[in-house]
C-alpha atoms as a PDB file:
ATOM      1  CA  UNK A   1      90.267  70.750   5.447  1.00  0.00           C
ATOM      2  CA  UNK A   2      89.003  68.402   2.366  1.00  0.00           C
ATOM      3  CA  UNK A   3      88.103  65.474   4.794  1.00  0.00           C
ATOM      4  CA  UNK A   4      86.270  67.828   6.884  1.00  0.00           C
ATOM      5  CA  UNK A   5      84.389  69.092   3.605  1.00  0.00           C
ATOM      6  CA  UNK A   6      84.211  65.076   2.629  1.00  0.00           C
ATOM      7  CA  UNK A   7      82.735  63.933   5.755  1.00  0.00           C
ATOM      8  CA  UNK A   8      80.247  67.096   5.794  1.00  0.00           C
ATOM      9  CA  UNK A   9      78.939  65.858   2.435  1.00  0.00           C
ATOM     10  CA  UNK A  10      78.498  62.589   3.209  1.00  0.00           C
ATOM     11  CA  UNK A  11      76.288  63.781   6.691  1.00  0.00           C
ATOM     12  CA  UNK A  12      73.840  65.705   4.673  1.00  0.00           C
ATOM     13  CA  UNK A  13      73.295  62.800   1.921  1.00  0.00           C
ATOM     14  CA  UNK A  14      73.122  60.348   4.664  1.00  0.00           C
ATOM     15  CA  UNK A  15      69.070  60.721   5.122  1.00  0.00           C
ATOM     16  CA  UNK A  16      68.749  60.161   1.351  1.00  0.00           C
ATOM     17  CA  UNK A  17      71.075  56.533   1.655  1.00  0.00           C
ATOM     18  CA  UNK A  18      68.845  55.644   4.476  1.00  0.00           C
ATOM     19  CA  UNK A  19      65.268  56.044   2.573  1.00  0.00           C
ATOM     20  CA  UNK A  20      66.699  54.772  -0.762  1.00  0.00           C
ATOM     21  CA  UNK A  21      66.024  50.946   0.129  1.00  0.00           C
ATOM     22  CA  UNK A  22      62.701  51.901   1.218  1.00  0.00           C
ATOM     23  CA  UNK A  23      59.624  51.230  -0.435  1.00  0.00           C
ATOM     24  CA  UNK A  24      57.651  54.233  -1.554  1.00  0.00           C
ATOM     25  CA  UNK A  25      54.656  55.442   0.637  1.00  0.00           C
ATOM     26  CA  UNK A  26      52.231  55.346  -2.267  1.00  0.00           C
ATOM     27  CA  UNK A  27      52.990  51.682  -2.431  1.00  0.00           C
ATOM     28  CA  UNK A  28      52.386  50.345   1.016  1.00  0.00           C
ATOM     29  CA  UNK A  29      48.767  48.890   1.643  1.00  0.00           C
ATOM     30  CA  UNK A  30      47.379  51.684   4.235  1.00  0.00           C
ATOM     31  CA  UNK A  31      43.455  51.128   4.434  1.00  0.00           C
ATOM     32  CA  UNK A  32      42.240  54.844   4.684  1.00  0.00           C
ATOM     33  CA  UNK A  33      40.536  56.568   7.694  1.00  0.00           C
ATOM     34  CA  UNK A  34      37.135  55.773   6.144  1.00  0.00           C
ATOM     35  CA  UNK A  35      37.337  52.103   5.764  1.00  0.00           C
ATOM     36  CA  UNK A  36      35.522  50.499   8.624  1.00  0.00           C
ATOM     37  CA  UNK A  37      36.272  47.278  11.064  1.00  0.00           C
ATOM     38  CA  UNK A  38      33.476  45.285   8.669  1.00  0.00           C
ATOM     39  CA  UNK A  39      34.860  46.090   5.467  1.00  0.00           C
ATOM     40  CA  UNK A  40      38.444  44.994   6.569  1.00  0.00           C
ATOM     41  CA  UNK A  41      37.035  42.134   8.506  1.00  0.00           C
ATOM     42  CA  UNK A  42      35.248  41.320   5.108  1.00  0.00           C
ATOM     43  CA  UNK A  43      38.368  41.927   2.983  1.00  0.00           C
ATOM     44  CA  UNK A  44      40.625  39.491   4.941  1.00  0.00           C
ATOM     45  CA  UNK A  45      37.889  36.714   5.202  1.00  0.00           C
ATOM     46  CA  UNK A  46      37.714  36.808   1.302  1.00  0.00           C
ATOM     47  CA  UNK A  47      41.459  36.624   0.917  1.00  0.00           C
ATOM     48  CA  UNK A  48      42.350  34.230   3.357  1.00  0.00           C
ATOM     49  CA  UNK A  49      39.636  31.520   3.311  1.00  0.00           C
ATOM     50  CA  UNK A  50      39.662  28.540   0.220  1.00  0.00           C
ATOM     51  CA  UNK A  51      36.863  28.138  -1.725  1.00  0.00           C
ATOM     52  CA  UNK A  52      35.912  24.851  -2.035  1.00  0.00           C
ATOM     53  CA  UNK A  53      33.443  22.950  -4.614  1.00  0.00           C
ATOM     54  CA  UNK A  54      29.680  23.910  -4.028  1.00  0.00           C
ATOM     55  CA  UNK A  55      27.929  21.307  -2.640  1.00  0.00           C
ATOM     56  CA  UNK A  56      24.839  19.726  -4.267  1.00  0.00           C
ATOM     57  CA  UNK A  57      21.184  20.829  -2.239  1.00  0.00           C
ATOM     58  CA  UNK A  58      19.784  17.403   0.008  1.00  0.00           C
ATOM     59  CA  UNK A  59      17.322  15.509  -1.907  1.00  0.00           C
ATOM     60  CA  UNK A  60      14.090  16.716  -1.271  1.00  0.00           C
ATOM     61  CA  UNK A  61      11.109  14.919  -0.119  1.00  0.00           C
ATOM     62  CA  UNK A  62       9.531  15.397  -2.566  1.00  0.00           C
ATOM     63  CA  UNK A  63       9.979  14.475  -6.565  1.00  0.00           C
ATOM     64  CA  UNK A  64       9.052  16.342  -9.392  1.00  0.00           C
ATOM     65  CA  UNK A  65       5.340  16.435 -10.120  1.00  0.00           C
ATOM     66  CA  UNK A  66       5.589  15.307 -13.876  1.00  0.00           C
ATOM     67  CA  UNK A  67       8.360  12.432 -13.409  1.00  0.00           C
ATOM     68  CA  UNK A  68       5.736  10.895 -11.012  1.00  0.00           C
ATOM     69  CA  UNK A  69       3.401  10.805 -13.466  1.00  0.00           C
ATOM     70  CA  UNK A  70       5.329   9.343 -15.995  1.00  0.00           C
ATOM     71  CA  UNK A  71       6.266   6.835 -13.594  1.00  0.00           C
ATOM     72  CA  UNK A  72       2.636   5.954 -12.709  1.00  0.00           C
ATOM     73  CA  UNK A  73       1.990   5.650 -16.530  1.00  0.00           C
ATOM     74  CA  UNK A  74       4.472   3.239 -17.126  1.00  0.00           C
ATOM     75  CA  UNK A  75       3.003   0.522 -14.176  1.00  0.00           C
ATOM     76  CA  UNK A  76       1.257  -1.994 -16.727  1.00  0.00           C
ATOM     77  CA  UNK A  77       0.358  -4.029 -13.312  1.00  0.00           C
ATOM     78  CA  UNK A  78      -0.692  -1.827  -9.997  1.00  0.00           C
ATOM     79  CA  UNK A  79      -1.400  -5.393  -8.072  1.00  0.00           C
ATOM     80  CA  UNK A  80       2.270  -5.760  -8.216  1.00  0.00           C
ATOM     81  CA  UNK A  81       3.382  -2.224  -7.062  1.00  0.00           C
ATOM     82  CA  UNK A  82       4.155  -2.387  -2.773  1.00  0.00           C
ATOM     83  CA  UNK A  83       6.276  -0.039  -0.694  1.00  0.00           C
ATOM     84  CA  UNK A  84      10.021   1.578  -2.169  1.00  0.00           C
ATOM     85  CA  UNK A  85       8.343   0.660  -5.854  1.00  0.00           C
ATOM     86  CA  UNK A  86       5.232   2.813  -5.134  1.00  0.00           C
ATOM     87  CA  UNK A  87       7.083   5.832  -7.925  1.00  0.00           C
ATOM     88  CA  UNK A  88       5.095   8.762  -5.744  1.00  0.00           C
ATOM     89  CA  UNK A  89       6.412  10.852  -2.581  1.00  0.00           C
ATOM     90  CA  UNK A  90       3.052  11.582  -1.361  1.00  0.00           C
ATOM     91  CA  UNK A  91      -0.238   9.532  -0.828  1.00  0.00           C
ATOM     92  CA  UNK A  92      -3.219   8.847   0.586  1.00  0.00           C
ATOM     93  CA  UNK A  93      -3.785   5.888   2.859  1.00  0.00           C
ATOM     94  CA  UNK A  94      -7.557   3.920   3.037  1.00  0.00           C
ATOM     95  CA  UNK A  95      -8.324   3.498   6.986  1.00  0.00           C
ATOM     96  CA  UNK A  96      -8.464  -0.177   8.057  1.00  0.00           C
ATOM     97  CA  UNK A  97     -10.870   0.882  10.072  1.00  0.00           C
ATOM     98  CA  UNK A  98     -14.079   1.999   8.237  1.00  0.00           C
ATOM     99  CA  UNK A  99     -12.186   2.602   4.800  1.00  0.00           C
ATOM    100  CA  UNK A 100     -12.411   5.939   4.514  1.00  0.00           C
ATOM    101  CA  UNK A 101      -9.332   7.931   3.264  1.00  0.00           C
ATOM    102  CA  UNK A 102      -7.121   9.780   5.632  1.00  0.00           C
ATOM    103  CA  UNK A 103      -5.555  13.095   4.751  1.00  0.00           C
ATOM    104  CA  UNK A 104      -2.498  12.762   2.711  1.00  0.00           C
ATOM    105  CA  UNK A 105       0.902  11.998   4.083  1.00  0.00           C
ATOM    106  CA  UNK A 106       4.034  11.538   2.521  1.00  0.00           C
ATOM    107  CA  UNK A 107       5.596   7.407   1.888  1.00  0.00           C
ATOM    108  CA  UNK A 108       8.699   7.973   3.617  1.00  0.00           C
ATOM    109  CA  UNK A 109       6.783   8.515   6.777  1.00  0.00           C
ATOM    110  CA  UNK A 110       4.447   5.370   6.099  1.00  0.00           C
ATOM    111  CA  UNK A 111       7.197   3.308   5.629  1.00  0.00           C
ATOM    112  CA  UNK A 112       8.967   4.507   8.290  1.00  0.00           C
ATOM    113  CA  UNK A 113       6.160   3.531  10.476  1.00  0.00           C
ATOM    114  CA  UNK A 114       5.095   0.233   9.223  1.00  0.00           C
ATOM    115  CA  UNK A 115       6.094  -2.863  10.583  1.00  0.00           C
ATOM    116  CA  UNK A 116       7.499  -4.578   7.556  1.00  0.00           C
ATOM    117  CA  UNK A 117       7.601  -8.055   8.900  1.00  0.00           C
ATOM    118  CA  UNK A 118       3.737  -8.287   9.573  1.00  0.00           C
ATOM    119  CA  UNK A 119       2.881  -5.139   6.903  1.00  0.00           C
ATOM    120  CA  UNK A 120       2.805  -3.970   3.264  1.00  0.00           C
ATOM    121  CA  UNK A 121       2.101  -0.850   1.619  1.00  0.00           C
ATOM    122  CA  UNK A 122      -0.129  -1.273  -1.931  1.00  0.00           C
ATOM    123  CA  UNK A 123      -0.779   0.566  -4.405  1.00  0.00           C
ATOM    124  CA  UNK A 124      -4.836   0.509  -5.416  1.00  0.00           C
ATOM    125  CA  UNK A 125      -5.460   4.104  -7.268  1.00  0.00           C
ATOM    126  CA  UNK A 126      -2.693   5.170  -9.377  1.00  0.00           C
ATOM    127  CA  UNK A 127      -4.961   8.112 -10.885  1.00  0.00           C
ATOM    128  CA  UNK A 128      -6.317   9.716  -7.607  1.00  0.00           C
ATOM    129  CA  UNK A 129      -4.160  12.785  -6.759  1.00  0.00           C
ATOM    130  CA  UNK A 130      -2.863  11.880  -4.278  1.00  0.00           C
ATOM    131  CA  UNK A 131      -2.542   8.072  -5.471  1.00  0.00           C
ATOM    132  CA  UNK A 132      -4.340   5.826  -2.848  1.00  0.00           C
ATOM    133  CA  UNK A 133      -2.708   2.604  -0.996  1.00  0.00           C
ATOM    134  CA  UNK A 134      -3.545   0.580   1.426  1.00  0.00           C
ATOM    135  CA  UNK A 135      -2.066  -1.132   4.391  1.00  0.00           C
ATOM    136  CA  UNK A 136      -1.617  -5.046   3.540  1.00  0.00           C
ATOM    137  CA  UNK A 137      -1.410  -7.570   6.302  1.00  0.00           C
ATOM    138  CA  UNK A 138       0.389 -10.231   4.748  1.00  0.00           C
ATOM    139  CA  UNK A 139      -0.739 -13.020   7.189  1.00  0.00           C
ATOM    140  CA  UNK A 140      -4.143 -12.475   6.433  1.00  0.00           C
ATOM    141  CA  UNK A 141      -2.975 -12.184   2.671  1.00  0.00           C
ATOM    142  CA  UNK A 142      -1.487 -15.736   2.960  1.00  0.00           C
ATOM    143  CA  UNK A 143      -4.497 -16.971   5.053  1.00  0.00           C
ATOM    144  CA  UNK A 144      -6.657 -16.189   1.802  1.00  0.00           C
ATOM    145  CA  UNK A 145      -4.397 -17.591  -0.447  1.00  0.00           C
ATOM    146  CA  UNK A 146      -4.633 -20.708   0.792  1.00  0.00           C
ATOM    147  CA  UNK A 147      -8.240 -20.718   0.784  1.00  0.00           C
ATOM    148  CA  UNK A 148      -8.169 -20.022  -2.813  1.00  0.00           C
ATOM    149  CA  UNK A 149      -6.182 -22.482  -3.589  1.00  0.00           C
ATOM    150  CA  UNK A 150      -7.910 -25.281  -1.404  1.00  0.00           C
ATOM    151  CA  UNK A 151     -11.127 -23.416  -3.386  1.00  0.00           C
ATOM    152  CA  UNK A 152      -9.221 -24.387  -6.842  1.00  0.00           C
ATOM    153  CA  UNK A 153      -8.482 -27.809  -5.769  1.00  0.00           C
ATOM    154  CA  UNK A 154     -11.792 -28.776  -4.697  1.00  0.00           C
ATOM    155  CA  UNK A 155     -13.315 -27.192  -8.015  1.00  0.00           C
ATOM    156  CA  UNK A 156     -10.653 -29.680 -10.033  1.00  0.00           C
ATOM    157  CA  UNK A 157     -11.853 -32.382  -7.561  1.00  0.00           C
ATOM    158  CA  UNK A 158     -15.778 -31.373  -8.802  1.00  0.00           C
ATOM    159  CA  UNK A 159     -14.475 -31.845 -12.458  1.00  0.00           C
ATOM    160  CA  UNK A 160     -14.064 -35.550 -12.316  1.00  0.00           C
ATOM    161  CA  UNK A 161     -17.226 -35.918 -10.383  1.00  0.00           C
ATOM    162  CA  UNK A 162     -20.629 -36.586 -12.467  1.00  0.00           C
ATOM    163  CA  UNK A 163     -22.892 -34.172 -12.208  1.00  0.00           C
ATOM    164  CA  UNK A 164     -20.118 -32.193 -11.324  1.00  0.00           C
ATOM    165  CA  UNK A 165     -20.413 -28.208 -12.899  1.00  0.00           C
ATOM    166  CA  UNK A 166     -24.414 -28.261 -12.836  1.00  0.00           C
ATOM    167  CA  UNK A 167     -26.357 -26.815 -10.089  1.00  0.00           C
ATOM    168  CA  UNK A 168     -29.621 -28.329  -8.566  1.00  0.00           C
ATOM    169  CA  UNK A 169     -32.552 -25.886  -6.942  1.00  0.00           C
ATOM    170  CA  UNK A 170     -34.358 -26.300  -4.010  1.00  0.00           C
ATOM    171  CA  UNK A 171     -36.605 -23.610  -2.726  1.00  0.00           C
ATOM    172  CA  UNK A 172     -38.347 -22.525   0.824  1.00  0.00           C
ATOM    173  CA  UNK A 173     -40.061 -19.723   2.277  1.00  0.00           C
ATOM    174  CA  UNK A 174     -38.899 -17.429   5.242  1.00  0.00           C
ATOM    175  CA  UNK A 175     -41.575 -18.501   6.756  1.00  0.00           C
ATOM    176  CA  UNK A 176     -40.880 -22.571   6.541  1.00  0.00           C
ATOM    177  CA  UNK A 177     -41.264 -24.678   9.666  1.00  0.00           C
ATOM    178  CA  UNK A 178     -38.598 -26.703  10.676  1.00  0.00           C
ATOM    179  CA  UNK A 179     -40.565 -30.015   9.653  1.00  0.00           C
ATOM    180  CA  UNK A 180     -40.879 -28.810   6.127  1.00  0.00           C
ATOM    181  CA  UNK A 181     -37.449 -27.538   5.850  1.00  0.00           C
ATOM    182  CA  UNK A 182     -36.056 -30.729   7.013  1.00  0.00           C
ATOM    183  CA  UNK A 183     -38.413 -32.526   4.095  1.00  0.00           C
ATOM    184  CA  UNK A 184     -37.167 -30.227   1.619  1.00  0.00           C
ATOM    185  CA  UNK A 185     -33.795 -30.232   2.075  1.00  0.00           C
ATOM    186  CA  UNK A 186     -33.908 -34.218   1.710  1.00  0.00           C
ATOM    187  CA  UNK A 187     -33.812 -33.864  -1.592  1.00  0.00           C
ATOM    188  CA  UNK A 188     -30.898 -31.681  -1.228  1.00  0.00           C
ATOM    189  CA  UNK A 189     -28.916 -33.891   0.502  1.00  0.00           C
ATOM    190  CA  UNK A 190     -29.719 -36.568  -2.360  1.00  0.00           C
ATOM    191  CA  UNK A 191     -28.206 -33.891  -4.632  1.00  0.00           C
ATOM    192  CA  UNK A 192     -24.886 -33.306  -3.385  1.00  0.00           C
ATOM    193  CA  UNK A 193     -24.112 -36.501  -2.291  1.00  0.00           C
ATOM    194  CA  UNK A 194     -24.413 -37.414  -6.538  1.00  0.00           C
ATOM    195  CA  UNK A 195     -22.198 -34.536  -6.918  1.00  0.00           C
ATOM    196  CA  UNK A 196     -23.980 -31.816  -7.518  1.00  0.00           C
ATOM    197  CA  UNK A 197     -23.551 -28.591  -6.365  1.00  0.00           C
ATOM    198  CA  UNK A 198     -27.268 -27.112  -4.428  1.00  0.00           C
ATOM    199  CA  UNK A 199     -28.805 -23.989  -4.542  1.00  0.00           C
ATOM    200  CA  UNK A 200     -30.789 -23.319  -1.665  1.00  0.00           C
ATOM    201  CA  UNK A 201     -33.683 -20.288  -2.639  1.00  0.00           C
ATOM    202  CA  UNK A 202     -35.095 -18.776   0.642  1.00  0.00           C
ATOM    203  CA  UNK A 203     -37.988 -16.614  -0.769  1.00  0.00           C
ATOM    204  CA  UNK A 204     -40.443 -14.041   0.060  1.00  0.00           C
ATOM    205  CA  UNK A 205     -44.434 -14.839   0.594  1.00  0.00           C
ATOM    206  CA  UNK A 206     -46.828 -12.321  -0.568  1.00  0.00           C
ATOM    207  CA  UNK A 207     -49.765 -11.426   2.185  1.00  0.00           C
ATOM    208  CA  UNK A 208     -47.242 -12.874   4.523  1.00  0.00           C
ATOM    209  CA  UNK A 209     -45.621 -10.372   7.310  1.00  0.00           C
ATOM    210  CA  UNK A 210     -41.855  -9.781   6.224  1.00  0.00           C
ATOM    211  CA  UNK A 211     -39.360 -12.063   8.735  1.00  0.00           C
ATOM    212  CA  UNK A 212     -37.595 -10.199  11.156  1.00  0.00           C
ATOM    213  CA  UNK A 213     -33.151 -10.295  10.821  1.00  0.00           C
ATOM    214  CA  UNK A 214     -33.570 -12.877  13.799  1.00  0.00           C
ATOM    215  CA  UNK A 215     -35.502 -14.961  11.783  1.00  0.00           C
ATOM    216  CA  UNK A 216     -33.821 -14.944   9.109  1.00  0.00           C
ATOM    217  CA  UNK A 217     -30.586 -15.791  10.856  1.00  0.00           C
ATOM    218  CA  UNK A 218     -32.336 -18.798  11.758  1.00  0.00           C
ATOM    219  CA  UNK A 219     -33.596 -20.084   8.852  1.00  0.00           C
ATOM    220  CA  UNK A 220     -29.839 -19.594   7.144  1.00  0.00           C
ATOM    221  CA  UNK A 221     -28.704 -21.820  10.616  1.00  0.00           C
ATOM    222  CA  UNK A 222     -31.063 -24.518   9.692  1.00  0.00           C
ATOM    223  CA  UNK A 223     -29.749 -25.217   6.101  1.00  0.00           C
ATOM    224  CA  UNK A 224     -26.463 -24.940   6.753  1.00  0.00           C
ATOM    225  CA  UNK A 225     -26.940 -27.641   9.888  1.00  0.00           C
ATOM    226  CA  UNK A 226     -29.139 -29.951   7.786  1.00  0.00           C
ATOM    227  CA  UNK A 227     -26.821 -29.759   4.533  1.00  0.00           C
ATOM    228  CA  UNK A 228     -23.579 -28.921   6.700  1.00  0.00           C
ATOM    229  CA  UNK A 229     -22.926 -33.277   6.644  1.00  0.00           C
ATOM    230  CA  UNK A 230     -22.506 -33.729   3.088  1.00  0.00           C
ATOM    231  CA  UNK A 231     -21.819 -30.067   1.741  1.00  0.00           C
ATOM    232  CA  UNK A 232     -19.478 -27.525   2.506  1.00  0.00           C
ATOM    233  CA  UNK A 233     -21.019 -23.331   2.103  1.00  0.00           C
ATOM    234  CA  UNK A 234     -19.778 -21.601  -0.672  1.00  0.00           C
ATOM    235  CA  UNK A 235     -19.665 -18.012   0.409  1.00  0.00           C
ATOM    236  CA  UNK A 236     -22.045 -15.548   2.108  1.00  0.00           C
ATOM    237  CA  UNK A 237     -25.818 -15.514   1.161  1.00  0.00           C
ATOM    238  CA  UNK A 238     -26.191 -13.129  -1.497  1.00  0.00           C
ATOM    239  CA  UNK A 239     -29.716 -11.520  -2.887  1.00  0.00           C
ATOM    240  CA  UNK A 240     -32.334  -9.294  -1.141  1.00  0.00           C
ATOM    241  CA  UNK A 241     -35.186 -10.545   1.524  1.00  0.00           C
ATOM    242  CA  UNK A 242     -37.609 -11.015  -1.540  1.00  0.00           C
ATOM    243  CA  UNK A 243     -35.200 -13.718  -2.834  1.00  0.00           C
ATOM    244  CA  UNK A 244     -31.834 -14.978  -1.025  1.00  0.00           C
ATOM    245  CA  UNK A 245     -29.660 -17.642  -2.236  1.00  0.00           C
ATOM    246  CA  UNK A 246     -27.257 -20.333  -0.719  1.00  0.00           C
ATOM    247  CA  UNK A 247     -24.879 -22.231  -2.606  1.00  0.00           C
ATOM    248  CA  UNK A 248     -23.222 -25.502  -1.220  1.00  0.00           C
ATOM    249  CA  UNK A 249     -20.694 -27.672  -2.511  1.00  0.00           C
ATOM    250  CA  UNK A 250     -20.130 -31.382  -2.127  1.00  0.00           C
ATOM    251  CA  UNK A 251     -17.370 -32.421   0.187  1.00  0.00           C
ATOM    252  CA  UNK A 252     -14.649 -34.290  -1.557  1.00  0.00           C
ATOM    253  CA  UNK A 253     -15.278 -36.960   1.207  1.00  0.00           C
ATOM    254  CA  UNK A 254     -18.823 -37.383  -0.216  1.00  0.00           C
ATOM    255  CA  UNK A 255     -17.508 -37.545  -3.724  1.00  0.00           C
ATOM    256  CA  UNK A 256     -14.855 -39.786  -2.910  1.00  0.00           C
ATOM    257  CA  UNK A 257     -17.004 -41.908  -1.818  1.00  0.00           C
ATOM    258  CA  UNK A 258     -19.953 -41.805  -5.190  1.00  0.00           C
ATOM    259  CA  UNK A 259     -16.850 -42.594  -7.167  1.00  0.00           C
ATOM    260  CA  UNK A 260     -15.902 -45.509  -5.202  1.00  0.00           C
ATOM    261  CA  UNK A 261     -19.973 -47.110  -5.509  1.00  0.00           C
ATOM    262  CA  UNK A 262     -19.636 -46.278  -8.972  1.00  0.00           C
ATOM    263  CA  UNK A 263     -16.381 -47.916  -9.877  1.00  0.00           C
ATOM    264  CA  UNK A 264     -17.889 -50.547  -7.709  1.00  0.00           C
END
């Protein structure tokens, strides 16, 4: 009789054992009825996935406006300032074509663009906005180089020369035949074979009809054929129609030669 009240006990406190290992129903992580598929989505995607370091923006194309400035005021020489050194992002490049200035553009893309082996990229106008540079072919930059130089050595060679650093005058008209000019520039000849360095005056005659460009082309011809033996031209004519002038050199072969007589 007391095991059957024993084991009667111990059904009725059985359901009690069972749920005391149990966690408690308030404590269990139930979303509610309310909570939508986007919120939980949202709540496991923040739990679950590491959150790394931020990574730094891409450099832009473009630098800040007042570090370019300061970096255009510190160039003390802009001759010397070509391509990656040019301190701007954007510019403004002179046509090679008529010189006008094209719309700006930015110097990554110039670069980009440029064949380096045969190009360069100058600056020329550090305080335009955009700066202004210009395309640089650096054959043709060589090419004039030498010329200067040959220019320079032939100036030194004038130096030692007598006579050499003064200028003799000789002067025509458009209008001069080619008998006169011949007789005129006679003299000139006598002039730079000494050494001297000629000025050749083409002028203007008043009550005369003006020359047309033809004719003056061929008067220019004429002295530089007549002289062209013992002077070399030194540059383009310069001047107006009224007066135009022509400068020749000596050749160092003619000098050369009026210091060997003289030694002699």
């Amino acid at each position: 009789m007391l095991a059957a009240r024993t084991s009667l006990r111990l059904l009725q406190a059985a359901p009690r054992i069972a749920c005391a290992g149990a966690l408690p129903l308030a404590h269990l992580s139930v979303p509610s009825p309310s909570s939508s598929v986007s919120d939980l989505s949202r709540r496991n995607f923040t739990r679950h996935t590491p959150q790394g370091p931020t990574r730094p923006p891409p450099p832009s194309d473009e630098s800040p406006i007042e570090d370019e400035a300061a970096a255009l005021d510190r160039i003390k020489d802009i001759k010397g300032v070509y391509d990656e050194d040019i301190p701007v992002s954007t510019i403004v490049i002179v046509d090679p074509t008529n010189g006008s200035l094209l719309p700006p553009t930015t110097l990554r893309s110039v670069l980009a663009a440029l064949d380096r082996d045969r190009y360069k990229l100058l600056l020329v106008d550090r305080k335009h906005k955009p700066p202004i540079c210009r395309i640089i072919d650096k054959l043709e930059e060589k090419k004039q180089a030498q010329e200067r130089k040959q220019k320079e050595k032939e100036q030194k060679a004038n130096s030692r020369t007598p006579g050499a650093g003064s200028t003799k005058e000789v002067h025509v008209t458009w209008g001069v035949s080619p008998h006169d000019l011949q007789h005129k520039l006679k003299k000139g000849r006598g002039f730079l074979e000494k050494g001297y360095r000629l000025a050749v005056i083409i002028e203007s005659k008043k009550g005369v009809p003006p020359v047309d460009k033809q004719g003056q082309n061929a008067v220019l011809k004429q002295i530089a054929t007549i002289l062209e033996e013992v002077g070399r031209q030194a540059g383009p004519p310069s001047g107006t129609y009224r007066e135009t002038q022509l400068e020749f050199a000596p050749k160092p072969q003619q000098q050369q030669q009026q210091q060997q007589q003289q030694q002699n």
